[in-house]
C-alpha atoms as a PDB file:
ATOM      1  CA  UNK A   1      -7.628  -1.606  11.320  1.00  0.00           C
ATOM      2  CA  UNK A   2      -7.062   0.215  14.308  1.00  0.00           C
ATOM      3  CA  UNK A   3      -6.508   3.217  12.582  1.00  0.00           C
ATOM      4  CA  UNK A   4      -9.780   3.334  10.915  1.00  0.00           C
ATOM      5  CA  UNK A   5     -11.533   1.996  14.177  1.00  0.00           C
ATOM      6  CA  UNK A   6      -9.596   5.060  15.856  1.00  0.00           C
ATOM      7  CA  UNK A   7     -10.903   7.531  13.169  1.00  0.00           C
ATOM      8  CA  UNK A   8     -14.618   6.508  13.459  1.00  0.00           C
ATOM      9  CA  UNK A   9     -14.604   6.802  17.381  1.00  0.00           C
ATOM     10  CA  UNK A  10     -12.749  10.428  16.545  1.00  0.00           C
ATOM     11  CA  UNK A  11     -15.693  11.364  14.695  1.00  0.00           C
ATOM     12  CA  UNK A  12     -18.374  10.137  16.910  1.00  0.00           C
ATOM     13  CA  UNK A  13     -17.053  11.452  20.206  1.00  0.00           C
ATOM     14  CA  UNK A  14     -16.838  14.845  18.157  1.00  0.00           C
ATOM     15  CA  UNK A  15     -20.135  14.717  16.965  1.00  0.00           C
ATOM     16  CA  UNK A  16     -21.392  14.008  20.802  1.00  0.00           C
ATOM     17  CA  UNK A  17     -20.027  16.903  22.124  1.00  0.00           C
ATOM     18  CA  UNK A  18     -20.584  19.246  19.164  1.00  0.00           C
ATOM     19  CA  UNK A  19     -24.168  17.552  18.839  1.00  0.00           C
ATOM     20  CA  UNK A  20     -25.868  21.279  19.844  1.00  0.00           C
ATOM     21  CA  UNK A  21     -24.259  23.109  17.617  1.00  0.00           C
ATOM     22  CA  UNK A  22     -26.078  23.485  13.739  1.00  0.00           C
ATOM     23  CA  UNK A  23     -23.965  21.994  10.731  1.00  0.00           C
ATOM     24  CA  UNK A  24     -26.600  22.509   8.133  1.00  0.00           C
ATOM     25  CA  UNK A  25     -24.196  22.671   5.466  1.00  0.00           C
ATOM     26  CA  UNK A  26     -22.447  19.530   6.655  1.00  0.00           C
ATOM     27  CA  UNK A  27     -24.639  17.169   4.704  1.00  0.00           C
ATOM     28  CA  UNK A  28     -23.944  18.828   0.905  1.00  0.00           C
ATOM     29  CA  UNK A  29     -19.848  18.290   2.173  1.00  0.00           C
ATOM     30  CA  UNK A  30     -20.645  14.615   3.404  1.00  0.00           C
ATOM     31  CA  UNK A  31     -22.624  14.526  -0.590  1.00  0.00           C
ATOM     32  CA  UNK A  32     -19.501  15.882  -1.878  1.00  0.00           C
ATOM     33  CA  UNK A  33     -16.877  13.206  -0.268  1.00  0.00           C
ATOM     34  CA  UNK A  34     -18.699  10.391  -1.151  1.00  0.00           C
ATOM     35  CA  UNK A  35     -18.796  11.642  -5.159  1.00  0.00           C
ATOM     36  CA  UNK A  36     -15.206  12.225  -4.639  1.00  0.00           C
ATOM     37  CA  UNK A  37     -14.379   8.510  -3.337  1.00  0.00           C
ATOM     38  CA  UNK A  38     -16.935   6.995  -5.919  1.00  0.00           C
ATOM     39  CA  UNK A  39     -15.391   8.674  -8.673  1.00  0.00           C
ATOM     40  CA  UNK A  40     -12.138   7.710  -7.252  1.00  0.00           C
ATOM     41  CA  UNK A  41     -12.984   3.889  -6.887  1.00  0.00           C
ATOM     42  CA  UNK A  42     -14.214   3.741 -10.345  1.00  0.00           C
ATOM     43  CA  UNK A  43     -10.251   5.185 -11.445  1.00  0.00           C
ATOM     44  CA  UNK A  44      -9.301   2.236  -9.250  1.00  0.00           C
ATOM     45  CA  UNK A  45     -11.560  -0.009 -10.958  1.00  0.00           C
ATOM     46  CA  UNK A  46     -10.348   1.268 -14.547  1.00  0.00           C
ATOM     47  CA  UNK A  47      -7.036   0.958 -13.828  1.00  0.00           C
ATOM     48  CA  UNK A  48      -6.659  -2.481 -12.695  1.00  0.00           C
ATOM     49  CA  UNK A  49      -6.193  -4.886 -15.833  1.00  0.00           C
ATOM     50  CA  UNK A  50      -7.742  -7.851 -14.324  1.00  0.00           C
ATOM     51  CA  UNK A  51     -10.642  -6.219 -13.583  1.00  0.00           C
ATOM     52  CA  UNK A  52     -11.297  -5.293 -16.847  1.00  0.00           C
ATOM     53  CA  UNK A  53     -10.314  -8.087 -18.654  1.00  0.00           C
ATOM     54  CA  UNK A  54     -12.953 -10.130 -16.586  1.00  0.00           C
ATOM     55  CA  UNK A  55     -15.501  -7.804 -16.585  1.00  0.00           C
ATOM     56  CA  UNK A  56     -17.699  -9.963 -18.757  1.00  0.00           C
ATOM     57  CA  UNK A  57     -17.466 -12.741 -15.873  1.00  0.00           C
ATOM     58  CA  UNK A  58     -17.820  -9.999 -12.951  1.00  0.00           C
ATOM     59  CA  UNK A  59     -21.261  -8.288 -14.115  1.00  0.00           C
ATOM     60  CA  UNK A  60     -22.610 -12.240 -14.913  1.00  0.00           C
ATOM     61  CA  UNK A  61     -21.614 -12.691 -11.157  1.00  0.00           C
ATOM     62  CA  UNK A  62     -22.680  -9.858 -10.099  1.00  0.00           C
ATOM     63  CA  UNK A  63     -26.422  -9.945 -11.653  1.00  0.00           C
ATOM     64  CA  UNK A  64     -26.946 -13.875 -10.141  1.00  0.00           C
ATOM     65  CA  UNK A  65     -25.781 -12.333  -6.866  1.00  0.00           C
ATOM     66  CA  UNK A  66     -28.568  -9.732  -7.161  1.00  0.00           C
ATOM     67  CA  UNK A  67     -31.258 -11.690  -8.043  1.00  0.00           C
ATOM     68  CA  UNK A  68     -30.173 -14.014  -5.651  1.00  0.00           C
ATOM     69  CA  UNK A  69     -30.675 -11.400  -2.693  1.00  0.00           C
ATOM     70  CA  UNK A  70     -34.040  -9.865  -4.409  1.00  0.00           C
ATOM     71  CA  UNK A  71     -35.414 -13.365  -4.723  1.00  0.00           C
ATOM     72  CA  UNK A  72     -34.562 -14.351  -1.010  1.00  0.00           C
ATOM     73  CA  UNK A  73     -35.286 -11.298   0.347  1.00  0.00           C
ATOM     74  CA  UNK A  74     -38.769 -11.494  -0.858  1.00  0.00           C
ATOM     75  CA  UNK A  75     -39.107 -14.531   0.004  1.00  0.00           C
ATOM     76  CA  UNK A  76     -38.326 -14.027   4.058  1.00  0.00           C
ATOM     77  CA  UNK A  77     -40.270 -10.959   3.826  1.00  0.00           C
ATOM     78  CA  UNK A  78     -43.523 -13.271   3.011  1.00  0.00           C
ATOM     79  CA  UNK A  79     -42.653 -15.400   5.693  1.00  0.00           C
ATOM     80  CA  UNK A  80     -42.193 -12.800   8.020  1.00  0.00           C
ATOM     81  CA  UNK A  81     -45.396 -11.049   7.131  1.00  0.00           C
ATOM     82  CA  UNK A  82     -46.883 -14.575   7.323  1.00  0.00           C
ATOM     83  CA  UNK A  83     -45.606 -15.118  10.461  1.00  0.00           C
ATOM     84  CA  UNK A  84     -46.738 -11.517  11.778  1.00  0.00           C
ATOM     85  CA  UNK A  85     -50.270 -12.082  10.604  1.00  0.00           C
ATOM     86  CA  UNK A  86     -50.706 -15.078  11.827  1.00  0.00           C
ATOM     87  CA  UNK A  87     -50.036 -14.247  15.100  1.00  0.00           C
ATOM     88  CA  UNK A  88     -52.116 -10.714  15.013  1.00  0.00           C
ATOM     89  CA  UNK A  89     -54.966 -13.110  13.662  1.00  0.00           C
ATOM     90  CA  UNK A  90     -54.295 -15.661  17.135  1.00  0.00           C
ATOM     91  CA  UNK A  91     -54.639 -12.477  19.564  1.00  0.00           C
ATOM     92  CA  UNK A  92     -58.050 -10.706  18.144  1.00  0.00           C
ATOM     93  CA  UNK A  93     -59.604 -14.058  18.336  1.00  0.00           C
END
């Protein structure tokens, strides 16, 4: 854990004091890696038999999950925009 934490500060306290310079091509490499580690997660994923085997289960999991967050999501948003309105509504009065 350290390690990783270590790593991110690495790259943050390099990108402060290179933050002048122009790395236009470093977002098509930062594209790139991520490809490369999705593509490698989805070996992962392939190559682990329990995975697989309850796959079925997984994606039925993994769609109530979804709607789950969509549906309550939504559903705070209206309150908040409620919420924001109705005090807008208080203060032009």
């Amino acid at each position: 854990m350290f390690v990783i934490v270590g790593i991110m500060l690495t790259g943050v306290l390099t990108g402060y004091l290179f933050r002048k310079k122009n790395f236009s091509w470093i977002q098509r490499l930062i594209t790139v890696f991520i490809w490369i580690l999705l593509f490698l997660l989805g070996v992962d994923v392939g190559l682990n038999p329990i995975i697989i085997n309850n796959i079925h289960t997984l994606g039925l999991e993994a769609v109530y999950i979804t709607v789950a967050a969509c549906l309550g999501s939504a559903v705070f948003a209206s309150l908040l925009w409620k919420f924001a309105n109705k005090n807008n509504k208080n203060s032009d009065s």
